[in-house]
N, C-alpha and C. Protein backbone atom coordinates (compact mmCIF):
# COMPACT_ATOMS: atom_id res chain seq x y z
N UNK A 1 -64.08 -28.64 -34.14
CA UNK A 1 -63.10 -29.23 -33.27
C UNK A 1 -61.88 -29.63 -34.09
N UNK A 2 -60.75 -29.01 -33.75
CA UNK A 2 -59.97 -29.54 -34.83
C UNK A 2 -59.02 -30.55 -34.27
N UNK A 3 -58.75 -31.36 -33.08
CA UNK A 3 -58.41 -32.40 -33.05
C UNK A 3 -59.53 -33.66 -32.92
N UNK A 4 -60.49 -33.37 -33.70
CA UNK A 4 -62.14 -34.95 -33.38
C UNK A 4 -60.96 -36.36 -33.38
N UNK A 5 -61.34 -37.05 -32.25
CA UNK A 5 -60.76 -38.54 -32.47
C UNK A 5 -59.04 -38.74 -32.56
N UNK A 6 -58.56 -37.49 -32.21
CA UNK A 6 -57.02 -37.83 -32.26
C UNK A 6 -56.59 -37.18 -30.90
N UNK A 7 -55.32 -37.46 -30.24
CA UNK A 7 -54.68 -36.69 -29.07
C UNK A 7 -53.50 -36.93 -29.40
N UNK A 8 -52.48 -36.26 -28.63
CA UNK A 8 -51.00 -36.22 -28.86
C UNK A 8 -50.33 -37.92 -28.08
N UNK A 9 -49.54 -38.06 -28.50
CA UNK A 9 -48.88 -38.94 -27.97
C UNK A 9 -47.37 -38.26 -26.93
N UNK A 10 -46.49 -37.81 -28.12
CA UNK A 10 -45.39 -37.65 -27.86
C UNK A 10 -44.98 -36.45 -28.78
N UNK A 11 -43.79 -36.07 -28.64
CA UNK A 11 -43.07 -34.66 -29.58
C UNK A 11 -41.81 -35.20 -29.09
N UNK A 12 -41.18 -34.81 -30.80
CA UNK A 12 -40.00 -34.92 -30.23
C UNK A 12 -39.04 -33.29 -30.79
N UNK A 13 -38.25 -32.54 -30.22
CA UNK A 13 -38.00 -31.01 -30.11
C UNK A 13 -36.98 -31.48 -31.28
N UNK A 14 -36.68 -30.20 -31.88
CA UNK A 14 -34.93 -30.53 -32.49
C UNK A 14 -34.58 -28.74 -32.37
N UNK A 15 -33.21 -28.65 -32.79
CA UNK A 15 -32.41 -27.44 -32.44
C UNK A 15 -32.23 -26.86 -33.99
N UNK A 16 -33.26 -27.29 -34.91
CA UNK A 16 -33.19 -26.34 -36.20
C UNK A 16 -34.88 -26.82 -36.59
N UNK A 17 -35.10 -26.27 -37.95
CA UNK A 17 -36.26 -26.15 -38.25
C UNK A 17 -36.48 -27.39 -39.22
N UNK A 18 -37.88 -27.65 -39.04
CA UNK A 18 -38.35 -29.28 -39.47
C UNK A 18 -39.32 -29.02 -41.07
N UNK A 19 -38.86 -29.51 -41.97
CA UNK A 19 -39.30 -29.44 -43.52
C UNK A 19 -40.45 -30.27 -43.86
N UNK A 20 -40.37 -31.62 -43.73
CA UNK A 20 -40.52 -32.55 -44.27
C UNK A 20 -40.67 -33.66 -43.48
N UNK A 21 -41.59 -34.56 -43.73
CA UNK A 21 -41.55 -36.45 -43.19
C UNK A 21 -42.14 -37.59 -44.33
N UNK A 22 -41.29 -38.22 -43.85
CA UNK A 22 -41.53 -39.60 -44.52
C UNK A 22 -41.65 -40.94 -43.68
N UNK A 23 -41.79 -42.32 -44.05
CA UNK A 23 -41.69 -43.26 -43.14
C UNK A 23 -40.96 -44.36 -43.58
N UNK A 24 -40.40 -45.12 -42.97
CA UNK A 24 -39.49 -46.44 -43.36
C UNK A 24 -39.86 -47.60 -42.46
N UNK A 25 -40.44 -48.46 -42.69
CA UNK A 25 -40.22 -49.26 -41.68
C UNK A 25 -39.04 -50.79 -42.33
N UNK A 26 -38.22 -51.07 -41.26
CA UNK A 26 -37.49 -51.76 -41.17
C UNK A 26 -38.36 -53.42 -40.72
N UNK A 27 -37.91 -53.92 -42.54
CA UNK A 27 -38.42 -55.52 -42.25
C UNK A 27 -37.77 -56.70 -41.37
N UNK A 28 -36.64 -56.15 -41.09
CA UNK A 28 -35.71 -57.31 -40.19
C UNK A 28 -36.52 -57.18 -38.97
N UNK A 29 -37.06 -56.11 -38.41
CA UNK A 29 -38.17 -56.43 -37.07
C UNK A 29 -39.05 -55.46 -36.88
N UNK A 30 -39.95 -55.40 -37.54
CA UNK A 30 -40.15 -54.61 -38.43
C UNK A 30 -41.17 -52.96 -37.48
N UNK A 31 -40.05 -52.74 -37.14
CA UNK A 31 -39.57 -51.41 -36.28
C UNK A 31 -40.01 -50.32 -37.56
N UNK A 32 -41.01 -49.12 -37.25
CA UNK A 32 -41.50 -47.97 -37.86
C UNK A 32 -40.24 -46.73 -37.57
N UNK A 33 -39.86 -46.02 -38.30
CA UNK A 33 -39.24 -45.13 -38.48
C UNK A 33 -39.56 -43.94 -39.26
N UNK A 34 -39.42 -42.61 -38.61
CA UNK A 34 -39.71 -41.36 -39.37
C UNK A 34 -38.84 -40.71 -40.04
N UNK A 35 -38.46 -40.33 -41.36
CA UNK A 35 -37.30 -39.51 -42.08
C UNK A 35 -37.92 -38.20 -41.65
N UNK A 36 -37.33 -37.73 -41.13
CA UNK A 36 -37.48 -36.08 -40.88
C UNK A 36 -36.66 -35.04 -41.53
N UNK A 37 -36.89 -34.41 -42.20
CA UNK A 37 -36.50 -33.29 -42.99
C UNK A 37 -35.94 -32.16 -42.16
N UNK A 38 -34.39 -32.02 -41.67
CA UNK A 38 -34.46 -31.05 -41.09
C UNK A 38 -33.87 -29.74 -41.94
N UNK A 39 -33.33 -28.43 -41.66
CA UNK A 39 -32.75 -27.12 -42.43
C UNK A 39 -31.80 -27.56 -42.98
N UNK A 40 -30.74 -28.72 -41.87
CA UNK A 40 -29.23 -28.69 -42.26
C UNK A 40 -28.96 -30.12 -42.39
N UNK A 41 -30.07 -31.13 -42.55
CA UNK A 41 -29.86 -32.53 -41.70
C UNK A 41 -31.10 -33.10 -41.86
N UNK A 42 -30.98 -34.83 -42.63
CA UNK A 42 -31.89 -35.51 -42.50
C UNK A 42 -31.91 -36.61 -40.95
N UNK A 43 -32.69 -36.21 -40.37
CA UNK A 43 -33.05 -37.30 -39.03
C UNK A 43 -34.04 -38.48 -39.20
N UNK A 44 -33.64 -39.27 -38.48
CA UNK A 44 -34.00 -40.85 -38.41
C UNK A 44 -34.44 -41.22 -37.07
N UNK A 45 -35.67 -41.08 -36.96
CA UNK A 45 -36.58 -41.32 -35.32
C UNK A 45 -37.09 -42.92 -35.46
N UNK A 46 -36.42 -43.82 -33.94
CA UNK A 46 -37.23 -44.98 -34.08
C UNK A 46 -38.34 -44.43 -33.17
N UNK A 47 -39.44 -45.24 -33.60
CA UNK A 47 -40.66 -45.08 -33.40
C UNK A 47 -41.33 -46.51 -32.61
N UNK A 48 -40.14 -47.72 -32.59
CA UNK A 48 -40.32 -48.31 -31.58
C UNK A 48 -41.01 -48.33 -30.41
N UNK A 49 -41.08 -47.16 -29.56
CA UNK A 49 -41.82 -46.68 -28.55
C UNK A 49 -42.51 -45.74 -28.92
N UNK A 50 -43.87 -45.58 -29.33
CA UNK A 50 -44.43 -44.06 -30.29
C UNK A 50 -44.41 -43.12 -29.04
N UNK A 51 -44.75 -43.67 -27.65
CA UNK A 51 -44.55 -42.63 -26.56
C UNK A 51 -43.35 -42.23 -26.30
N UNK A 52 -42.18 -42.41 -26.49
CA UNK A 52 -40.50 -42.07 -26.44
C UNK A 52 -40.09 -42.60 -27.48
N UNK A 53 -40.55 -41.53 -28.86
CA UNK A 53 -39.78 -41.27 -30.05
C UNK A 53 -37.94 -41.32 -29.60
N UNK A 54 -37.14 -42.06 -30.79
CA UNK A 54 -35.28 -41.79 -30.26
C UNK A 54 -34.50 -41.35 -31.60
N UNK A 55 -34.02 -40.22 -31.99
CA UNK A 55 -33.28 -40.05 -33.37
C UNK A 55 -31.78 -40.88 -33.12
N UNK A 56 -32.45 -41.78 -33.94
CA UNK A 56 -30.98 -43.16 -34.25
C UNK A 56 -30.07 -42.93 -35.10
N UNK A 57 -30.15 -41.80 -36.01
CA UNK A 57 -29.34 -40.99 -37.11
C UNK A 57 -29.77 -39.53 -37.46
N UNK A 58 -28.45 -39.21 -37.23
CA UNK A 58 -28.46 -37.42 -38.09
C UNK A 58 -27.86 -37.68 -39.60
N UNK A 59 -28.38 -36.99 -40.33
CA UNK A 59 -27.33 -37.66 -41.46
C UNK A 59 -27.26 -36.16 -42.14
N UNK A 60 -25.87 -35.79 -42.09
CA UNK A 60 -26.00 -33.70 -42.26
C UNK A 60 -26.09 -33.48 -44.10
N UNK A 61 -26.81 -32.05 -44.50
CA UNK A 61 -27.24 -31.91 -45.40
C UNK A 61 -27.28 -30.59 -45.92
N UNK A 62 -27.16 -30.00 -47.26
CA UNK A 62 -27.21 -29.00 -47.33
C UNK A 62 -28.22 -27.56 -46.46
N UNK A 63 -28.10 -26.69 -46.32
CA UNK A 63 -28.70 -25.77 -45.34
C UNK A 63 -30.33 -25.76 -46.83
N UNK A 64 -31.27 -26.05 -46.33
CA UNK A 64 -31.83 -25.80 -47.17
C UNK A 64 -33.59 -25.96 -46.93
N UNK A 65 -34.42 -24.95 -46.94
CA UNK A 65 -35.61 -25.07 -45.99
C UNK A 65 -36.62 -26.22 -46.77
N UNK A 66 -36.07 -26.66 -47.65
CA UNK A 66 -36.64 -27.79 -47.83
C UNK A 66 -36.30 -29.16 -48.56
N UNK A 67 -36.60 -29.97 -47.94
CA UNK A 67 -35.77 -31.44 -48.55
C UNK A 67 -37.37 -32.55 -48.54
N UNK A 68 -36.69 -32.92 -49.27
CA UNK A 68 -38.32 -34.05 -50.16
C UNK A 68 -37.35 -35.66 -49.80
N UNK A 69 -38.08 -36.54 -49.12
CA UNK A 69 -37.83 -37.92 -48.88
C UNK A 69 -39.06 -38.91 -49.46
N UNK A 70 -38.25 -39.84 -50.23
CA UNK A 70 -38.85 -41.09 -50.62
C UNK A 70 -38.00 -42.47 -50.24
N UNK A 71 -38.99 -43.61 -49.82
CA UNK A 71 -38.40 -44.87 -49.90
C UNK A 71 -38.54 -45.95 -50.79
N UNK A 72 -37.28 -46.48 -51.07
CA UNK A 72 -37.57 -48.20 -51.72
C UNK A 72 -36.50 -48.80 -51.57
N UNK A 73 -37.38 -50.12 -51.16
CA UNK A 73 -36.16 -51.00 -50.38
C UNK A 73 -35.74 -50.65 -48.84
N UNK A 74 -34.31 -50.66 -49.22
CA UNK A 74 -33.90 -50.43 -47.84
C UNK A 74 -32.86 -49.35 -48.34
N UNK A 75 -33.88 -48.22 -49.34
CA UNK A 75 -32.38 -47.12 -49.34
C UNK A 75 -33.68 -45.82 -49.17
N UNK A 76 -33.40 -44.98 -48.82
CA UNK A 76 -33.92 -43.59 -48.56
C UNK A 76 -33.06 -42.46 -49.29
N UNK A 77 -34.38 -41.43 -50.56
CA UNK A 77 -33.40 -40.60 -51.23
C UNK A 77 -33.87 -39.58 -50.99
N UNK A 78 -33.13 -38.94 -50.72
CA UNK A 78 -33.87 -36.75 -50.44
C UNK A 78 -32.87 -35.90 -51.20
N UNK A 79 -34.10 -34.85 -51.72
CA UNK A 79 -33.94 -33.81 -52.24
C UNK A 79 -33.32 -32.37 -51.72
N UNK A 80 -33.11 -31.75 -52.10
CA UNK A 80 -33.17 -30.64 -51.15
C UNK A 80 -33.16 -29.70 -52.34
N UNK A 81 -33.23 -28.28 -51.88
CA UNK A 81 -33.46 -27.32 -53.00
C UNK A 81 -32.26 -26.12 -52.83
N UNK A 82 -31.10 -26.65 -52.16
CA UNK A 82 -29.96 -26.23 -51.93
C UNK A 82 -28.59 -26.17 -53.03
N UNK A 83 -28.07 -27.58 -52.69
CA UNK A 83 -26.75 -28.16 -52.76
C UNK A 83 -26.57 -29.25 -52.79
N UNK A 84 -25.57 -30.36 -53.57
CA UNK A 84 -25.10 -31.54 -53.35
C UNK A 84 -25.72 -32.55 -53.75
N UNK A 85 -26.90 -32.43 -54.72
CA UNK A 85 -27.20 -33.16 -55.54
C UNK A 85 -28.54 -34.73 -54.69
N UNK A 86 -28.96 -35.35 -54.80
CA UNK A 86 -29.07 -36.70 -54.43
C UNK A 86 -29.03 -37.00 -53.29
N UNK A 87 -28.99 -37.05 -51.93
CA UNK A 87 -28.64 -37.50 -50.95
C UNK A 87 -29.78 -39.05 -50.84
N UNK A 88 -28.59 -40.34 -51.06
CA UNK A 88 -28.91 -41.55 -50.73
C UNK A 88 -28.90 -42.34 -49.65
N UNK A 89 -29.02 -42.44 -48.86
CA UNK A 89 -28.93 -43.33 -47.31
C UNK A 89 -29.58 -44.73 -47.26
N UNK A 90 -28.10 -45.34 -46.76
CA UNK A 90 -28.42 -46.77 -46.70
C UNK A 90 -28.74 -47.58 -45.68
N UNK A 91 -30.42 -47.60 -45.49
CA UNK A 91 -30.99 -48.33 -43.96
C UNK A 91 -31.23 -49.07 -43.41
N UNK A 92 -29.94 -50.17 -44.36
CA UNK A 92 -29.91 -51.57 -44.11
C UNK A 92 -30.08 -51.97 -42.66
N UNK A 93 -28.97 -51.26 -42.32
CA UNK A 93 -28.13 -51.66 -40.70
C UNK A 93 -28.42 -50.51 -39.97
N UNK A 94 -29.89 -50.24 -39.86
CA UNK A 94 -30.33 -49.40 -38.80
C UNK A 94 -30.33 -49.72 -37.77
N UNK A 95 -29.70 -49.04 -36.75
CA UNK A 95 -29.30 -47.59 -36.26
C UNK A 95 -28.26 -47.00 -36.93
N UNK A 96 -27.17 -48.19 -37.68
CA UNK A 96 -26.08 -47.37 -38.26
C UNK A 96 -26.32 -47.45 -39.85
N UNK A 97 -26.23 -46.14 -40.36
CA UNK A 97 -26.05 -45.85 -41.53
C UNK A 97 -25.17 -45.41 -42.05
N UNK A 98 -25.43 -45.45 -43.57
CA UNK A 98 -24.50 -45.20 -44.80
C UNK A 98 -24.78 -44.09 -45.16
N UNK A 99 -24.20 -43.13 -46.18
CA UNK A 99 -25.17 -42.55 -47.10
C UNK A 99 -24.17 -42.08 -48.38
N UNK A 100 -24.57 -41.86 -49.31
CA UNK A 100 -23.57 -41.69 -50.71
C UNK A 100 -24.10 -40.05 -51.36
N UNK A 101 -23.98 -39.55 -51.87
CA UNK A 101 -24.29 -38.44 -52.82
C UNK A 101 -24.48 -38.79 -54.24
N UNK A 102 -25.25 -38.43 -55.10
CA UNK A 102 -25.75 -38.81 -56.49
C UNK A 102 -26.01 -37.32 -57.10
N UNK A 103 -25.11 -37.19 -58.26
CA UNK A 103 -25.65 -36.31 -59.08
C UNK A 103 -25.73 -36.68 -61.01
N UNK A 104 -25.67 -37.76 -61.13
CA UNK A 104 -25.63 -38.30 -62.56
C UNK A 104 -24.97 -38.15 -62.80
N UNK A 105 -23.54 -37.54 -62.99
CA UNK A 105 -22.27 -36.89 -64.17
C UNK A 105 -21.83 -38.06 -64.20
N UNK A 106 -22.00 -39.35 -63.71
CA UNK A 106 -21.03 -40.47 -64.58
C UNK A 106 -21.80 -41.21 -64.80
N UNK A 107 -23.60 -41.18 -65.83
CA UNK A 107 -24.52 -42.08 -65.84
C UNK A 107 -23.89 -42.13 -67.17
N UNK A 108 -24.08 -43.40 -67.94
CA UNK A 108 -22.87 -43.32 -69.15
C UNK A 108 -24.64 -42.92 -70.29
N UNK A 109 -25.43 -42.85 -70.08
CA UNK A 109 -26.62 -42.53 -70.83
C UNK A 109 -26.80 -40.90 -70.70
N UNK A 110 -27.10 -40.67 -69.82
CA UNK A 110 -27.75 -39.33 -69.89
C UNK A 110 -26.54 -38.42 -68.45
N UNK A 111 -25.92 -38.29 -69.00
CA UNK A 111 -24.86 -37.42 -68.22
C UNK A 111 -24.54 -36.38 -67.57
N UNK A 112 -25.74 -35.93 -66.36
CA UNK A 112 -26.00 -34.34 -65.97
C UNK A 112 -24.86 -34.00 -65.01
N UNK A 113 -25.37 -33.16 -64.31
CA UNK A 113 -24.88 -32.16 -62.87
C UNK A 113 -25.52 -32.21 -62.34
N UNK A 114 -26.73 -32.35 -61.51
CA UNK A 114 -27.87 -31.76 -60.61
C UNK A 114 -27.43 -32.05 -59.33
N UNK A 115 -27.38 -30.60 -59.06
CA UNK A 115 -27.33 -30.47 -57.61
C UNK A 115 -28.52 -30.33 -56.65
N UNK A 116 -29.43 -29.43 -57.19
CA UNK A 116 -30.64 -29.33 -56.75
C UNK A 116 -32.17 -29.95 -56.65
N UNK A 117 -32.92 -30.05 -56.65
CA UNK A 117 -33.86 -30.59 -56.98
C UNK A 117 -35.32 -30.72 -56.00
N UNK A 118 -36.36 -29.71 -56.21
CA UNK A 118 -37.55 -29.92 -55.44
C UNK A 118 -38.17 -30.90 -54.77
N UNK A 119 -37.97 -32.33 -55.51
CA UNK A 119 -38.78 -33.31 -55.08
C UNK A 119 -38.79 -34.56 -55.82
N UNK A 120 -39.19 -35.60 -55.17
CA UNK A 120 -38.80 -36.87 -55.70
C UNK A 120 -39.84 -37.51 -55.37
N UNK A 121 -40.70 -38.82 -56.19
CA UNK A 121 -41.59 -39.53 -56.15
C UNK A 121 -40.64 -41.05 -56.66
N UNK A 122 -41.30 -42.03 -55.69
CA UNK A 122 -41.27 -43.48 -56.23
C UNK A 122 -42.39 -43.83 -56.46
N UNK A 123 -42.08 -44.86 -57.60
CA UNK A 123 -43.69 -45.66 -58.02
C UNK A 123 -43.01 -47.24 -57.90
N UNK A 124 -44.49 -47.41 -58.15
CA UNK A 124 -44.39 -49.04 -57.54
C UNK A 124 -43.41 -50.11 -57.67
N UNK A 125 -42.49 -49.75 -58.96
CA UNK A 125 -42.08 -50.17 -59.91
C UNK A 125 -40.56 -50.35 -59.42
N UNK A 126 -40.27 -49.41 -58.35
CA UNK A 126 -38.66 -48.55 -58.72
C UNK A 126 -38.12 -47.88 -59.27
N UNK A 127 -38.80 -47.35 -59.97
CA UNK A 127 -38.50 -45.98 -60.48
C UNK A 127 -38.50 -44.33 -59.66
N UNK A 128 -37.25 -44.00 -59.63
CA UNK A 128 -37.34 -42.52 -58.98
C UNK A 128 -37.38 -41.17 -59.86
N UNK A 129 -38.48 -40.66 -59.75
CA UNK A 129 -38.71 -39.19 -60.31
C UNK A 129 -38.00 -38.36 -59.58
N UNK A 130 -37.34 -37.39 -60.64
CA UNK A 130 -36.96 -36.16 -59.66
C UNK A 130 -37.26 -35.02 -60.27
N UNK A 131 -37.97 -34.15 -59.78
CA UNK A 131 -38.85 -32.93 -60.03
C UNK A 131 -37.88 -31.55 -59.81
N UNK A 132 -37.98 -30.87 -60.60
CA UNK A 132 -37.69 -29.55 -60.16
C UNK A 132 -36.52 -29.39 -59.59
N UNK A 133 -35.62 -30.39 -60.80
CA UNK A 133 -34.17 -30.28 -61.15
C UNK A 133 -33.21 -28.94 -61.17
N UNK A 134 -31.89 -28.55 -61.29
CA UNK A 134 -31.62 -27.98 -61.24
C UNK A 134 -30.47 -27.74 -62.73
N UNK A 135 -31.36 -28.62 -64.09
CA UNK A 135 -30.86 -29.55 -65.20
C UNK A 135 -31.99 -29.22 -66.36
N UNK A 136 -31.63 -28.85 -67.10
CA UNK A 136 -32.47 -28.02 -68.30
C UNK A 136 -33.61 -27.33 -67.74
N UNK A 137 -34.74 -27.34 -67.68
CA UNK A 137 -35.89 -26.56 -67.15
C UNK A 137 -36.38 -27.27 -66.21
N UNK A 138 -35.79 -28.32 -65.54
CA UNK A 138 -36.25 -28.68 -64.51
C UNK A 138 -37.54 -30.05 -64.21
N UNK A 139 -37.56 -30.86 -65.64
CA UNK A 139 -38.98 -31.67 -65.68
C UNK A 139 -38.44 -32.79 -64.88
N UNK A 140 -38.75 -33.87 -65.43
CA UNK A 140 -38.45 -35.19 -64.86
C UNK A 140 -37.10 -35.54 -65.29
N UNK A 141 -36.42 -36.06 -64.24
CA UNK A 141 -35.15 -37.04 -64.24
C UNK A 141 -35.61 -38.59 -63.92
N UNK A 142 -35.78 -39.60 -64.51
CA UNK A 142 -36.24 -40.96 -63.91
C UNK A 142 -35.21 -41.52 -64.03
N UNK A 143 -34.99 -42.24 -63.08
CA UNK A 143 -34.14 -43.20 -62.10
C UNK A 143 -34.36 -44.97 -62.00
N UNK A 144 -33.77 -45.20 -62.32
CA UNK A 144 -34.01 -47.27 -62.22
C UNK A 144 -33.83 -47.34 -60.69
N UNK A 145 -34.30 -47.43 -59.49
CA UNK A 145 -33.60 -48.24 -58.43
C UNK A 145 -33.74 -49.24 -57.73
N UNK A 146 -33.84 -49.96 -58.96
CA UNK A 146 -33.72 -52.03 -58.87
C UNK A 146 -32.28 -52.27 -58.33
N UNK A 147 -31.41 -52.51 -60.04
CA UNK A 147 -30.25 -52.79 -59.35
C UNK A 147 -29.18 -52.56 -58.84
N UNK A 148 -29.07 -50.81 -59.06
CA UNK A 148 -28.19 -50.51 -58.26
C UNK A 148 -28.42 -49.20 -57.42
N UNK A 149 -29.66 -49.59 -55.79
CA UNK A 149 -29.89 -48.31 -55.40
C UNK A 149 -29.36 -47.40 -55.23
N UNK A 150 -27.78 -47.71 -54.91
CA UNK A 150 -26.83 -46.63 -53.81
C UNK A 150 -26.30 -45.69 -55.12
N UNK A 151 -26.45 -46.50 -56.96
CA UNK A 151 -25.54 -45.40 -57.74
C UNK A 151 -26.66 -45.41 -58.78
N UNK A 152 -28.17 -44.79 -58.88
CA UNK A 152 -29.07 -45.44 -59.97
C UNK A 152 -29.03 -45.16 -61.13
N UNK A 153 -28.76 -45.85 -62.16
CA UNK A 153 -28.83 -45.07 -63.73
C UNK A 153 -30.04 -44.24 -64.09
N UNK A 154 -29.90 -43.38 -65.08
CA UNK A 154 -30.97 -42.78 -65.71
C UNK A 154 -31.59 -42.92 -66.59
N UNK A 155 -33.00 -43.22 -67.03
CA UNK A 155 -33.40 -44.27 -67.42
C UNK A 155 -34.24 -43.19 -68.34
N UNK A 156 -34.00 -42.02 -68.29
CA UNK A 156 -35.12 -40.94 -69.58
C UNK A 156 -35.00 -39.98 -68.90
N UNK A 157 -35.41 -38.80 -69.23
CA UNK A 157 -35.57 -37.22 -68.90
C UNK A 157 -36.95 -36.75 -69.85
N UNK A 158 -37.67 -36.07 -69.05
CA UNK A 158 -38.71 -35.80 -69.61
C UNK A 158 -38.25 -33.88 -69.28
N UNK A 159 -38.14 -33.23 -70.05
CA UNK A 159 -37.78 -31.94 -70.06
C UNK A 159 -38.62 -30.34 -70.98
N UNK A 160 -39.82 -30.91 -70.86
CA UNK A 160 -40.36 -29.66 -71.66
C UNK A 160 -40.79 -28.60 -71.10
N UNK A 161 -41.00 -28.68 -69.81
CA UNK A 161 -41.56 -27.76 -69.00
C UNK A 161 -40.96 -28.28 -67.49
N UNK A 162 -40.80 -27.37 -66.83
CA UNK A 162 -40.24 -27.28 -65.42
C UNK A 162 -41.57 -28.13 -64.24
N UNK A 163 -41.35 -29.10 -63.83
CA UNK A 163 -42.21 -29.89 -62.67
C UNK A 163 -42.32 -29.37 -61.40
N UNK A 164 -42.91 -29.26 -60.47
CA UNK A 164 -42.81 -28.83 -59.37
C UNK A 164 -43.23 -30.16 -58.26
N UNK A 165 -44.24 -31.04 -58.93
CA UNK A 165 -44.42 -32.45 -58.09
C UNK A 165 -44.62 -32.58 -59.26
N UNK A 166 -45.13 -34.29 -58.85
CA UNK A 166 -45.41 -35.64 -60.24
C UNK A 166 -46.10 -36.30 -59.32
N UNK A 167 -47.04 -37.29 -59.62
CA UNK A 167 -47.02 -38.83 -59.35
C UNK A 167 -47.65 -39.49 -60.59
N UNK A 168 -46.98 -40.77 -60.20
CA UNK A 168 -46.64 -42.19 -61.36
C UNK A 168 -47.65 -42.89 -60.84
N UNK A 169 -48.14 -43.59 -62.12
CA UNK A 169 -49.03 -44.92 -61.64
C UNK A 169 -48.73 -45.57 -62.91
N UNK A 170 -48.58 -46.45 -63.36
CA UNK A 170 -48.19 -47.25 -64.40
C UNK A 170 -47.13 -46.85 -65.57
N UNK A 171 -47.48 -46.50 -66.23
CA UNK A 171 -46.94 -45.90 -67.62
C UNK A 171 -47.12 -44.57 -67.56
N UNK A 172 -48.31 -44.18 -66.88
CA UNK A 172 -48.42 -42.15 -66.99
C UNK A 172 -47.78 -41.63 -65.60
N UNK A 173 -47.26 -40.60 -66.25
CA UNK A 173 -46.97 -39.43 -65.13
C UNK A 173 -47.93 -37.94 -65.31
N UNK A 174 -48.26 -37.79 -64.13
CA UNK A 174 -48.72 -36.66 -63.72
C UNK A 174 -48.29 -35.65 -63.83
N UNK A 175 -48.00 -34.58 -64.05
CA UNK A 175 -46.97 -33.37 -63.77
C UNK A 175 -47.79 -32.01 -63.29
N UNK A 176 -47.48 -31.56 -62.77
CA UNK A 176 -48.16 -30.28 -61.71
C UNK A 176 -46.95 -29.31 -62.42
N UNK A 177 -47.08 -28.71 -63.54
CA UNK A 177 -46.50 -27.74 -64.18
C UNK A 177 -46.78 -26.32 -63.86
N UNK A 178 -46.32 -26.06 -62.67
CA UNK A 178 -46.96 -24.83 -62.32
C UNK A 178 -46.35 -23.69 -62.86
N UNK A 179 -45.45 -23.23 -63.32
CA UNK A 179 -44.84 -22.14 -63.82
C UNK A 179 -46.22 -21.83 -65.16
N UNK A 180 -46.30 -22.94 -65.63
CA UNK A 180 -47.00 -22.84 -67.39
C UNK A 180 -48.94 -22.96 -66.73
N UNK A 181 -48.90 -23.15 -65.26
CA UNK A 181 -50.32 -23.51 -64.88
C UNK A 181 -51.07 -24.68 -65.89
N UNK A 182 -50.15 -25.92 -66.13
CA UNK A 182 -50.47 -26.94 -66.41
C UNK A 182 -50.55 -28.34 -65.80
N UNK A 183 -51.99 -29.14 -65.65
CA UNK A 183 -51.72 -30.20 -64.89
C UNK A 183 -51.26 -31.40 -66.70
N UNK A 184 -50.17 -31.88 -66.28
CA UNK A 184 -49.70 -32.65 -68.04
C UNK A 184 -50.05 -34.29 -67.85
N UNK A 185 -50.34 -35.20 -68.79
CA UNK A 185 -50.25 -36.30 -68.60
C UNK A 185 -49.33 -36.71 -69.39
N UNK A 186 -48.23 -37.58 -69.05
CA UNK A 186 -47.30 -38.01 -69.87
C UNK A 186 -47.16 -39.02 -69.65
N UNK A 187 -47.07 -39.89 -71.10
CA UNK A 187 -46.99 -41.26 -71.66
C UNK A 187 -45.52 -41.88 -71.61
């Protein structure tokens, strides 16, 4: 049986093709929200009513069949494997949002270009990984986003081999090195 113990609630349609989800919920009342990954466009569904899902933001994006969303705080960052580097969105004042572009070229430490990038992990900490860069072979880019989410410095590059995912739990990172068919632990 492949739905045991679950049924549909609701759907909600869109007019391009759907990548990706994530979730946000908003602590001012503390209203659930879905980041949806779309081709051209990150969408923002309140979930307020789970039976009449409402997209409260389009926020437009490179054309790109896939975009990777993570949260912390009250900022939301996606990837995409396109164009334009970073896409940051600020979900303070949901329904209305912000959003900025990030590609490092003015981190006064580690000074890239990346436009591209597979995927992004947060750990507990605030720290943002970004995987499968479009910036030497592609390993880890880590990110501070304590104190300044909307512009985050770069806080190390781990670059020996190209990442495709990660996840963080303390001090180690994971790396799913698939080009080299290596799972890596890094200190």
């Amino acid at each position: 049986q492949a739905q045991k113990n679950m049924f549909l609630i609701s759907q909600l349609p869109y007019d391009q093709g759907v990548n990706d989800i994530w979730g946000y919920v908003d602590k001012r009342n503390d209203i659930e929200y879905a980041i949806v990954g779309l081709d051209r466009a990150v969408s923002i569904v309140s979930l307020e009513n789970p039976a009449n899902p409402v997209e409260v933001a389009r926020i437009p994006d490179a054309n790109s069949l896939w975009h990777d969303m993570k949260v912390w705080g009250n900022y939301i960052y996606v990837t995409n494997e396109s164009a334009q580097g970073l896409l940051i969105i600020d979900a303070t004042n949901l329904p209305d949002v912000t959003y900025t572009r990030w590609n490092g070229s003015d981190d006064a430490n580690f000074p890239i270009n990346m436009n591209t990038a597979h995927n992004i992990f947060v750990d507990e900490n605030g720290f943002g990984y970004i995987f499968g860069a479009d910036v030497g072979v592609g390993g880890a880019i880590i990110i501070d986003l304590n104190d300044n989410p909307a512009n985050p410095p770069i806080v190390g590059i781990y670059d020996t081999r190209y990442i495709h995912d990660g996840y963080v739990r303390g001090d180690m990172l994971w790396s799913s090195e698939v080009y080299d068919g290596l799972l890596s632990a890094v200190d």
